[in-house]
N, C-alpha and C. Protein backbone atom coordinates (compact mmCIF):
# COMPACT_ATOMS: atom_id res chain seq x y z
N UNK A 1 10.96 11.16 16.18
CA UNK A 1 10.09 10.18 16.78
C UNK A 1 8.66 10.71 16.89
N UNK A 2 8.35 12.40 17.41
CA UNK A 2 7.30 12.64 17.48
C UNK A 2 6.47 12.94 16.29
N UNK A 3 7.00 13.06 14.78
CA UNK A 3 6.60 12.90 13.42
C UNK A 3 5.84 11.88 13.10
N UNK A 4 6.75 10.59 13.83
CA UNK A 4 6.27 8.94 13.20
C UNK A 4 4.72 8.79 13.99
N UNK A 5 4.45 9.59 15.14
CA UNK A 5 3.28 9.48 15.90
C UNK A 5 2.31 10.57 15.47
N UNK A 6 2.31 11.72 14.88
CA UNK A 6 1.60 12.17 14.28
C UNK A 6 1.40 11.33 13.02
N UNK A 7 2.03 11.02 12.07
CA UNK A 7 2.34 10.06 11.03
C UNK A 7 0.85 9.11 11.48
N UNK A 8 1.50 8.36 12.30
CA UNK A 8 0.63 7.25 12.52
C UNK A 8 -0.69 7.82 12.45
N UNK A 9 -1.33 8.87 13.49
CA UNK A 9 -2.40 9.51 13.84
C UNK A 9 -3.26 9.56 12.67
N UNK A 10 -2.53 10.51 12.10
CA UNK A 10 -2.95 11.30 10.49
C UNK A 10 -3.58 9.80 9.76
N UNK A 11 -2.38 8.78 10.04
CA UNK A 11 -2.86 7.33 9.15
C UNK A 11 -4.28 6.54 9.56
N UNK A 12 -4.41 6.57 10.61
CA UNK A 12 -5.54 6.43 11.71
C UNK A 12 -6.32 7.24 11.23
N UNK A 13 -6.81 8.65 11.06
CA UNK A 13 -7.77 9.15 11.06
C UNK A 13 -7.93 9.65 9.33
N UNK A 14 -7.38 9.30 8.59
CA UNK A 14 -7.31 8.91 7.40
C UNK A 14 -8.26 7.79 6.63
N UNK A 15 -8.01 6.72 7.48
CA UNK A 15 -8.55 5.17 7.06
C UNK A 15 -9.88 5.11 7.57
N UNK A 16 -10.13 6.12 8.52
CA UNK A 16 -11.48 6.32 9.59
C UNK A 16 -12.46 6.91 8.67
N UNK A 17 -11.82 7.77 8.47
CA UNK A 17 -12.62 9.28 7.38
C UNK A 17 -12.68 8.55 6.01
N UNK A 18 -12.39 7.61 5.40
CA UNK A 18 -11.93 7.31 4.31
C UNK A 18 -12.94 6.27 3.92
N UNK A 19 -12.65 5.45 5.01
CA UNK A 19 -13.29 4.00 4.67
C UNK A 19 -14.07 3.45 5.66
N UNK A 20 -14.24 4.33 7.26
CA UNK A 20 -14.84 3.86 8.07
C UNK A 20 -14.40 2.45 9.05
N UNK A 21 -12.80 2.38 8.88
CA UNK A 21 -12.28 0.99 9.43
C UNK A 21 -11.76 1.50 10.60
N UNK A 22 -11.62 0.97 11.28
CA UNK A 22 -11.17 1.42 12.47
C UNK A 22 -9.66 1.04 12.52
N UNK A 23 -8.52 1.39 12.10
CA UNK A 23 -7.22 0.54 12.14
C UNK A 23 -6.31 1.21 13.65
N UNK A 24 -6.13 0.91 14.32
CA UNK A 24 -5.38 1.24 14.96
C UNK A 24 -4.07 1.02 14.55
N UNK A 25 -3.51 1.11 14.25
CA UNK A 25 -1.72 1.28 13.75
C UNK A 25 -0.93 0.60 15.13
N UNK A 26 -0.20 -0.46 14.90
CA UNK A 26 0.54 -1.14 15.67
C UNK A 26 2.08 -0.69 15.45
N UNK A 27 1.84 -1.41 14.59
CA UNK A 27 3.51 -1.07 13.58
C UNK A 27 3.57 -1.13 12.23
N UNK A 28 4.08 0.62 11.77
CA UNK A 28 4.43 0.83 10.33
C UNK A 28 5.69 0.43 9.90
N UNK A 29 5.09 -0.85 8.92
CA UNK A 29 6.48 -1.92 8.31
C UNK A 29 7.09 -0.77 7.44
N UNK A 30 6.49 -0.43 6.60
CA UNK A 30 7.28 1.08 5.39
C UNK A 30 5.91 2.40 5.09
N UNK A 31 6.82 3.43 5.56
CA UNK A 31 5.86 4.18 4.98
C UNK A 31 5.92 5.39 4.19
N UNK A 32 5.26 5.67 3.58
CA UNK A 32 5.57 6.58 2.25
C UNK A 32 6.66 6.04 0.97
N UNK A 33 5.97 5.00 0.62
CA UNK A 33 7.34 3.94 -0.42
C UNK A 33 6.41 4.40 -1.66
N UNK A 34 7.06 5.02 -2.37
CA UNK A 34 6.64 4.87 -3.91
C UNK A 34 6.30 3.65 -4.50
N UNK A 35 5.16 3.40 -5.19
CA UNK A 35 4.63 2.61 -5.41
C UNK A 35 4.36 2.50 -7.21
N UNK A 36 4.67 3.44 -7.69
CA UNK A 36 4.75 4.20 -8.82
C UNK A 36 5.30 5.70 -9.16
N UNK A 37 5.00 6.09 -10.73
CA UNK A 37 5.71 7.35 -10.37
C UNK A 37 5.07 8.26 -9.80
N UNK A 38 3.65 8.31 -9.57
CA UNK A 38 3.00 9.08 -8.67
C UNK A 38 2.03 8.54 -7.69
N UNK A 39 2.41 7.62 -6.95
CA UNK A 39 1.96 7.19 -6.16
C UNK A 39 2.68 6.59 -4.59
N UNK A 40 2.19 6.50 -3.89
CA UNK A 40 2.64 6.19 -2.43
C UNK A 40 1.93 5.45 -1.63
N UNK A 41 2.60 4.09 -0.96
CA UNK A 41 2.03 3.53 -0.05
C UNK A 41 2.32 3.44 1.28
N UNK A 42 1.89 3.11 2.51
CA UNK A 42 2.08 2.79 3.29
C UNK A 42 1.92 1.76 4.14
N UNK A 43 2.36 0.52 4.36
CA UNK A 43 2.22 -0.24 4.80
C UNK A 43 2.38 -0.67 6.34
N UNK A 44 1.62 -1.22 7.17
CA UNK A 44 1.28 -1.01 8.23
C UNK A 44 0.42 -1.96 8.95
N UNK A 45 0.96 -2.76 10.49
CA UNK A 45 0.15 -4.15 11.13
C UNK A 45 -0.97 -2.87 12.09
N UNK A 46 -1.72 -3.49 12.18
CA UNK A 46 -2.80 -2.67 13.29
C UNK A 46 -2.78 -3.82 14.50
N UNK A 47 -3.40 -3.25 14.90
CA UNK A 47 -3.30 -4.24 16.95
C UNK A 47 -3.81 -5.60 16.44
N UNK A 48 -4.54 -5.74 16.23
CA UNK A 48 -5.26 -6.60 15.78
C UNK A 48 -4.30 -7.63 14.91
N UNK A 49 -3.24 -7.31 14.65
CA UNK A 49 -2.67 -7.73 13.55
C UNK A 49 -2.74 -8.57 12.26
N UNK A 50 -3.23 -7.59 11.63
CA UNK A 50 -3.75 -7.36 10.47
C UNK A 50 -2.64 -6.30 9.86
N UNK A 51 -2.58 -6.69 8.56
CA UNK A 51 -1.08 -6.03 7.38
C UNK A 51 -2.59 -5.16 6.68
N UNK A 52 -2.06 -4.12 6.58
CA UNK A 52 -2.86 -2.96 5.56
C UNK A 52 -2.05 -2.21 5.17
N UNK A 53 -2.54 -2.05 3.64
CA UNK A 53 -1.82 -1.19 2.50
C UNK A 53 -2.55 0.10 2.43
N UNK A 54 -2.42 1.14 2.96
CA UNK A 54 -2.59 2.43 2.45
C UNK A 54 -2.38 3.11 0.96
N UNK A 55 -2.78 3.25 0.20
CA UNK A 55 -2.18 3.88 -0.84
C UNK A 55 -2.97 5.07 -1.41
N UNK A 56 -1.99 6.17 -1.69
CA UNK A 56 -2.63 7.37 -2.09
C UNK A 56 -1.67 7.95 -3.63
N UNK A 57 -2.59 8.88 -4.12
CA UNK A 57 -1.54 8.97 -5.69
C UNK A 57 -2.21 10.74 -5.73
N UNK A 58 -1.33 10.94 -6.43
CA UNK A 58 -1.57 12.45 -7.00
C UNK A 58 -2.76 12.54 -8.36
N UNK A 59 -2.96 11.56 -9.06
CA UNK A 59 -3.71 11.28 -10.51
C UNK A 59 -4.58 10.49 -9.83
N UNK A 60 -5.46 9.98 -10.89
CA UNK A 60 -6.48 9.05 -10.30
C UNK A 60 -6.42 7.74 -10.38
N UNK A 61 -6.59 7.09 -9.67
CA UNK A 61 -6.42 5.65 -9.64
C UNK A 61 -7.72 4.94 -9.90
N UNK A 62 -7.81 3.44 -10.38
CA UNK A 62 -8.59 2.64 -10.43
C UNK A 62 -8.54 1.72 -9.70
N UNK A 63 -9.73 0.74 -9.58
CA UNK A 63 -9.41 -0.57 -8.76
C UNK A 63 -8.86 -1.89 -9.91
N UNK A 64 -8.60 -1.69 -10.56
CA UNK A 64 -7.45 -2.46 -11.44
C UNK A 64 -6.28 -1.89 -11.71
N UNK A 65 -5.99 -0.34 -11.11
CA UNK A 65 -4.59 0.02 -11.17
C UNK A 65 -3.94 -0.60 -9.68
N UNK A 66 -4.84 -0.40 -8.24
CA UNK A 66 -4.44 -0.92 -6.94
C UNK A 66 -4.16 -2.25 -7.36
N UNK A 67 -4.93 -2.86 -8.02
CA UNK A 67 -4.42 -4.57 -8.52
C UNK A 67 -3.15 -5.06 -8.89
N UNK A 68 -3.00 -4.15 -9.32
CA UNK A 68 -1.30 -4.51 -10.59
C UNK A 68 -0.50 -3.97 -9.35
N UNK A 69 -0.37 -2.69 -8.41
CA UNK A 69 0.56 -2.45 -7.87
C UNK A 69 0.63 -3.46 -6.49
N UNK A 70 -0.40 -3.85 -6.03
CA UNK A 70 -0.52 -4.92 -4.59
C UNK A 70 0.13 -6.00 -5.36
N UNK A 71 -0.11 -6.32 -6.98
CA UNK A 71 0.46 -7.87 -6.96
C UNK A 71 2.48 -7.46 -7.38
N UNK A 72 2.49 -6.15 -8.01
CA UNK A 72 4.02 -6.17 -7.75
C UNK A 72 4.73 -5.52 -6.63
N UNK A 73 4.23 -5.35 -5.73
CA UNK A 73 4.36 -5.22 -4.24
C UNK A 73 5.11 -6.64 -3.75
N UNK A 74 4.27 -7.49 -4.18
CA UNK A 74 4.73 -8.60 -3.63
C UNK A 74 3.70 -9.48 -2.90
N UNK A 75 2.77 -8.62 -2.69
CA UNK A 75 1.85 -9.26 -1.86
C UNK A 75 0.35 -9.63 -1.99
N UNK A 76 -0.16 -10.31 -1.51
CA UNK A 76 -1.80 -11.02 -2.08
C UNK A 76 -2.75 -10.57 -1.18
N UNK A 77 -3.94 -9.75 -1.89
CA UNK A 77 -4.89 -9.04 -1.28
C UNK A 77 -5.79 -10.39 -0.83
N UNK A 78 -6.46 -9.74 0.30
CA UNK A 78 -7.44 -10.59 0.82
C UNK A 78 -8.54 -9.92 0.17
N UNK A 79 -8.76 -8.57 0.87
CA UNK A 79 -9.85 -7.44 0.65
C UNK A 79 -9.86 -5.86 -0.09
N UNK A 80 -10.23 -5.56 -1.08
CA UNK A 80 -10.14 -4.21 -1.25
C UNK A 80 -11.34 -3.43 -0.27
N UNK A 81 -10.87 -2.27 0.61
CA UNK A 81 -12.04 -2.01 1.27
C UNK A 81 -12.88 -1.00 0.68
N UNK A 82 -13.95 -1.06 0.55
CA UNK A 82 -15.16 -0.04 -0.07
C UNK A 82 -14.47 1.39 0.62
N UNK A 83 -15.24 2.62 -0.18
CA UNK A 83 -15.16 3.78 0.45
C UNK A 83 -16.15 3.98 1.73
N UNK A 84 -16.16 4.47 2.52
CA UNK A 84 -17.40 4.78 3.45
C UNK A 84 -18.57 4.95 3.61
N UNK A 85 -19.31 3.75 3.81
CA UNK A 85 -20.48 3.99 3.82
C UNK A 85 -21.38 3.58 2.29
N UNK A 86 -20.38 3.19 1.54
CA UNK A 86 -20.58 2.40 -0.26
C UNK A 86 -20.24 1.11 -0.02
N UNK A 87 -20.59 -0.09 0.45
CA UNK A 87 -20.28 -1.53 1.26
C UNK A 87 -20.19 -2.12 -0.71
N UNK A 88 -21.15 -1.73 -1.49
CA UNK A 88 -21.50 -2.61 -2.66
C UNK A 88 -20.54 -1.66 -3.99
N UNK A 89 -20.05 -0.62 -3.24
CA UNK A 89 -18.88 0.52 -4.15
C UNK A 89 -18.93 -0.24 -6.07
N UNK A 90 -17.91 -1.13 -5.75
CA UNK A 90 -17.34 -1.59 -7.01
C UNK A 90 -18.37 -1.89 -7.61
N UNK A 91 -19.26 -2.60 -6.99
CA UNK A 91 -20.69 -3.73 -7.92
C UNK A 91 -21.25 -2.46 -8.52
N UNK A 92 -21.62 -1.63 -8.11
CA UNK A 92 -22.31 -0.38 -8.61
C UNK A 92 -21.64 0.30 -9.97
N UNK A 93 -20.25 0.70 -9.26
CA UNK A 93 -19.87 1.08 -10.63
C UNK A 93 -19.46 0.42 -11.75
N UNK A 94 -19.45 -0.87 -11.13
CA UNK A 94 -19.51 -1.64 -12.45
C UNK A 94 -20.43 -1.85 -13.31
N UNK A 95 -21.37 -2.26 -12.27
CA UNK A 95 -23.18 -1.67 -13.41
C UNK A 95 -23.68 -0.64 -14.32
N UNK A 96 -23.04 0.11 -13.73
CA UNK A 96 -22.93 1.04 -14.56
C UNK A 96 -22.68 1.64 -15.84
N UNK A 97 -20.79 1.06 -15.26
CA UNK A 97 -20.31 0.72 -16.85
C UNK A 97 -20.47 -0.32 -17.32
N UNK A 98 -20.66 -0.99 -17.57
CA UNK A 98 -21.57 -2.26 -18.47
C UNK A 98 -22.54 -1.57 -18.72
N UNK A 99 -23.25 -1.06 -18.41
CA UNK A 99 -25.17 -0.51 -18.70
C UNK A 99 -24.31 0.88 -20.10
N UNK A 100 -23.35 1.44 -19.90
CA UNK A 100 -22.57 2.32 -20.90
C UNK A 100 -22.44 1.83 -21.81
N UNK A 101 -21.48 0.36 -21.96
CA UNK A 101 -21.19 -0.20 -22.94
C UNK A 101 -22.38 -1.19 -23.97
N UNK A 102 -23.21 -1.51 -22.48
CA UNK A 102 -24.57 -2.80 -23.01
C UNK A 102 -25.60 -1.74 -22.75
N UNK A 103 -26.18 -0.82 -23.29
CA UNK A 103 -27.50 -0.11 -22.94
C UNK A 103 -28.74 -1.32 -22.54
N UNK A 104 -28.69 -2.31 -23.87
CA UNK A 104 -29.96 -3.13 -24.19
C UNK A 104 -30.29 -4.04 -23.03
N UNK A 105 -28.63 -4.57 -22.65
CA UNK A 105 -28.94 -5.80 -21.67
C UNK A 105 -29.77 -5.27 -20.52
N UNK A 106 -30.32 -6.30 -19.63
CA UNK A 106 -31.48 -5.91 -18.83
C UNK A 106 -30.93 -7.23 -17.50
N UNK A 107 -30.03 -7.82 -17.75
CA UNK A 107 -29.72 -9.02 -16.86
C UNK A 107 -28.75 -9.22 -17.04
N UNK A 108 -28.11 -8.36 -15.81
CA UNK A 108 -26.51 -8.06 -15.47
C UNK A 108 -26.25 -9.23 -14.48
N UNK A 109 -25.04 -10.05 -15.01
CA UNK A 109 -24.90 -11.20 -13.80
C UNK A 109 -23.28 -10.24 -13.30
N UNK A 110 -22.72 -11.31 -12.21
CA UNK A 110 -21.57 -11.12 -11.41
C UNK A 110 -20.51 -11.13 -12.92
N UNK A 111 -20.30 -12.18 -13.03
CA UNK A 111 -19.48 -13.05 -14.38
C UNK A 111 -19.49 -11.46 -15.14
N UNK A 112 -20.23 -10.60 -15.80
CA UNK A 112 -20.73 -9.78 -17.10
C UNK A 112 -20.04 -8.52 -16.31
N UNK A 113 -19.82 -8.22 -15.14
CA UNK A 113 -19.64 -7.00 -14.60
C UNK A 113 -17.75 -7.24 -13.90
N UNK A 114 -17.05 -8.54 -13.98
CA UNK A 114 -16.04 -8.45 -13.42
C UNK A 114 -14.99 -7.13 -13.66
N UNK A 115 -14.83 -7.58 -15.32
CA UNK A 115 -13.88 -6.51 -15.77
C UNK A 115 -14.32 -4.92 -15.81
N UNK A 116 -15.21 -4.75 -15.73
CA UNK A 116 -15.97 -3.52 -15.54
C UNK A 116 -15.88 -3.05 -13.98
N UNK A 117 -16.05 -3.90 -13.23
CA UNK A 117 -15.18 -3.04 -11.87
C UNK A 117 -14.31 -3.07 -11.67
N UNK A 118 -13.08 -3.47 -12.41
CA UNK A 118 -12.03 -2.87 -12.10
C UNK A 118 -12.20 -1.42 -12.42
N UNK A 119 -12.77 -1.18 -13.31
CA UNK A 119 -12.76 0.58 -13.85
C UNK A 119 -13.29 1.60 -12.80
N UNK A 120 -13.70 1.35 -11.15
CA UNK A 120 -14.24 2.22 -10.30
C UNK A 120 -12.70 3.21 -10.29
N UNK A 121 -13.42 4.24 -10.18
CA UNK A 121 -12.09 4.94 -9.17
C UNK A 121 -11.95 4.60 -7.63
N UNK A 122 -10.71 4.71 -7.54
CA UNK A 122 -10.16 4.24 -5.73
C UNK A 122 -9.22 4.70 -5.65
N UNK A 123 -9.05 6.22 -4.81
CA UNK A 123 -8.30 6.77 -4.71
C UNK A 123 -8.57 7.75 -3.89
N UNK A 124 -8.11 7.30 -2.53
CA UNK A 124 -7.16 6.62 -1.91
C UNK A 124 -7.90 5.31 -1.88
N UNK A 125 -6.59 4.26 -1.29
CA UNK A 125 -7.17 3.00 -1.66
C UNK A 125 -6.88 2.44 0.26
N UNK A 126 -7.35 1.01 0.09
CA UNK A 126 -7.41 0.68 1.48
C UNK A 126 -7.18 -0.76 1.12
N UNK A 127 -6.17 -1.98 1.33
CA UNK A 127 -6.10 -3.19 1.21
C UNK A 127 -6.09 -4.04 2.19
N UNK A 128 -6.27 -5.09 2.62
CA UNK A 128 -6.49 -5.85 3.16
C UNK A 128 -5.38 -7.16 2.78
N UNK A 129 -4.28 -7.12 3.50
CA UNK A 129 -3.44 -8.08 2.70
C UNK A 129 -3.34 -9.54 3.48
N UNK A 130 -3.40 -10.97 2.56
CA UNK A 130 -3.74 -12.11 3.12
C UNK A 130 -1.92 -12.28 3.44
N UNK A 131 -1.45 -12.26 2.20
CA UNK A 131 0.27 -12.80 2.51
C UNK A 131 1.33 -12.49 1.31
N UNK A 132 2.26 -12.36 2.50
CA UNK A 132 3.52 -11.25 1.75
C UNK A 132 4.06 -12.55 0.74
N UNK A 133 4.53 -12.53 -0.37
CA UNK A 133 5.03 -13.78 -1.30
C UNK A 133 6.07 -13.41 -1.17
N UNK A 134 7.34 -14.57 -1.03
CA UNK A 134 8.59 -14.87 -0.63
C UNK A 134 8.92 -13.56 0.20
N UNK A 135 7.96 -13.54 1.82
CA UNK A 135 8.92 -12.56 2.50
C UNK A 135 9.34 -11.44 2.01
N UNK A 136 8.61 -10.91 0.84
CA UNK A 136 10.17 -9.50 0.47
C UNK A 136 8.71 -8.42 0.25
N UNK A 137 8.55 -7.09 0.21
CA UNK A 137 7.97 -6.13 0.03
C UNK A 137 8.69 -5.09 -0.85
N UNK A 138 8.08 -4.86 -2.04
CA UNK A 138 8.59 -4.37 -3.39
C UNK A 138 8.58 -2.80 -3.64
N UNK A 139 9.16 -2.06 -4.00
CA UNK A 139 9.33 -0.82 -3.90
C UNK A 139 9.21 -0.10 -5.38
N UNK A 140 8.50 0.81 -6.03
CA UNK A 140 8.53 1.22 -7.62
C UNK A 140 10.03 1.84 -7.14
N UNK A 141 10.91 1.86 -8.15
CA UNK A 141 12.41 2.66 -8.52
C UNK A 141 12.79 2.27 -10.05
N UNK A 142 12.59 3.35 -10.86
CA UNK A 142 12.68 3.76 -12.04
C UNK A 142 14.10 3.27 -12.52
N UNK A 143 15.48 3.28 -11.60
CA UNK A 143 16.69 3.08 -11.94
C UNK A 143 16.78 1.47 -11.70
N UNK A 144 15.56 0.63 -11.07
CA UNK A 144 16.43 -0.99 -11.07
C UNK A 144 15.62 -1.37 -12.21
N UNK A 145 16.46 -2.73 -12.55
CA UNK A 145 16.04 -3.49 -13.98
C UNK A 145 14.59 -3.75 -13.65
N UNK A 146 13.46 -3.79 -14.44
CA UNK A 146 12.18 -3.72 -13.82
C UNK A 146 11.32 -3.32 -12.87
N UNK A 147 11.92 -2.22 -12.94
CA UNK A 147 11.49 -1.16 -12.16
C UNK A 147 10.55 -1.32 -10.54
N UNK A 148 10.98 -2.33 -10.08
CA UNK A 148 10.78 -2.74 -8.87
C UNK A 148 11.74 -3.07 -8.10
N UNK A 149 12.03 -2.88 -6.58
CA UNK A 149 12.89 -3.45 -5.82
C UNK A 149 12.87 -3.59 -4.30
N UNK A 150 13.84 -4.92 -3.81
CA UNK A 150 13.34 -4.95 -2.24
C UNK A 150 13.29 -3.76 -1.46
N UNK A 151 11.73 -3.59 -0.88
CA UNK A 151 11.76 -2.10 0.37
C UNK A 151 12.03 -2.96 1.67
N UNK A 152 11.99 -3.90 1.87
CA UNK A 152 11.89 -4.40 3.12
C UNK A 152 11.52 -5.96 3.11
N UNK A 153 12.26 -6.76 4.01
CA UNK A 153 11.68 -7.93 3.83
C UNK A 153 11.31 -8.37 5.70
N UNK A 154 10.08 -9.07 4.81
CA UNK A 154 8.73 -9.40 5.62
C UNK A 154 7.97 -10.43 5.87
N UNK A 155 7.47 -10.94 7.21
CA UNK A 155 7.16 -12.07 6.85
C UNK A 155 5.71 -12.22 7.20
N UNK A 156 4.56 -12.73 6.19
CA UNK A 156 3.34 -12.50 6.96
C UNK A 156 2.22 -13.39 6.68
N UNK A 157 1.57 -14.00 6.93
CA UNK A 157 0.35 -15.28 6.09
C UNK A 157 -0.87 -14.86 7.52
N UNK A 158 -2.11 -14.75 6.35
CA UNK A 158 -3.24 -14.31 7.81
C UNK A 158 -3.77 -15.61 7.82
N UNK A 159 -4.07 -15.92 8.95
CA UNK A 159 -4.51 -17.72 8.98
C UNK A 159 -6.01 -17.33 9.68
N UNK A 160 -6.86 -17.81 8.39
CA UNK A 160 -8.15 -17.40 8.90
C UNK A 160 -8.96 -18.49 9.75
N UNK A 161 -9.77 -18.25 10.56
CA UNK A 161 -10.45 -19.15 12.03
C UNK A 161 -11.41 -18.58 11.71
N UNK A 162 -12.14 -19.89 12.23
CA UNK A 162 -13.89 -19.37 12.17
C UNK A 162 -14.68 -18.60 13.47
């Protein structure tokens, strides 16, 4: 029991140092679930209740690799959160790479830079999840037929107010 509270802590001052969010940890739905073969998430309501995806990997990740694993997770991002203190993170490095691939262009729109931020690195990652699809939360395991399977089932939709 006194693990799951360091656990939590470590997760807390993780997301702080990381991304600058303040999550207080309510209740960890699963944590440390393989998410791939080298990767790990943790999923977790904060007081506030709010569902956040932790995810950390041994290799490097992209923000179009967090994409593919949140949507076979099961679940639909609201927010990817910037790193700390980088609010415009992705837009940047997407400019970037586009300006790699397009030297000439001089008038970078939103539209011209989408697929190009997926290519930031994000790692560790920080999600923001709107709602779990059909209740179930998905687990990477190499031995089931498509290499996904139920970790836990869940029920969650954020109902946004103005």
């Amino acid at each position: 029991m006194n693990d799951e509270v360091y656990d939590d802590l470590a997760l807390e001052r993780a997301v702080k140092d990381s991304f600058g969010f303040s999550a207080d940890v309510d209740k960890v739905i699963l944590r440390q679930i393989s998410v791939g073969p080298i990767a790990q998430a943790t999923v977790f309501l904060t007081s506030k209740k709010q569902l956040l995806v932790f995810i950390t990997a041994q290799s490097r990740l992209q923000l179009g690799d967090i994409k593919k694993i949140i949507a076979r997770m099961g679940l639909k991002a609201e927010l990817y959160l910037p790193p700390k203190g980088k609010p415009d993170y992705f837009d940047i490095v997407g400019r970037e790479k586009f300006r790699e691939v397009f030297p000439g262009r001089s008038h970078i729109t939103e539209h011209d830079i989408m697929f190009y931020r997926t290519l930031a690195p994000y790692n560790p990652a920080l999600v923001l999840i709107s709602e779990v699809k059909h209740g179930e939360i998905h687990e990477y395991n190499r031995d089931t037929r498509g290499n996904w399977r139920v970790a836990a089932k869940f029920a969650y939709r954020r109902i946004k107010t103005s």
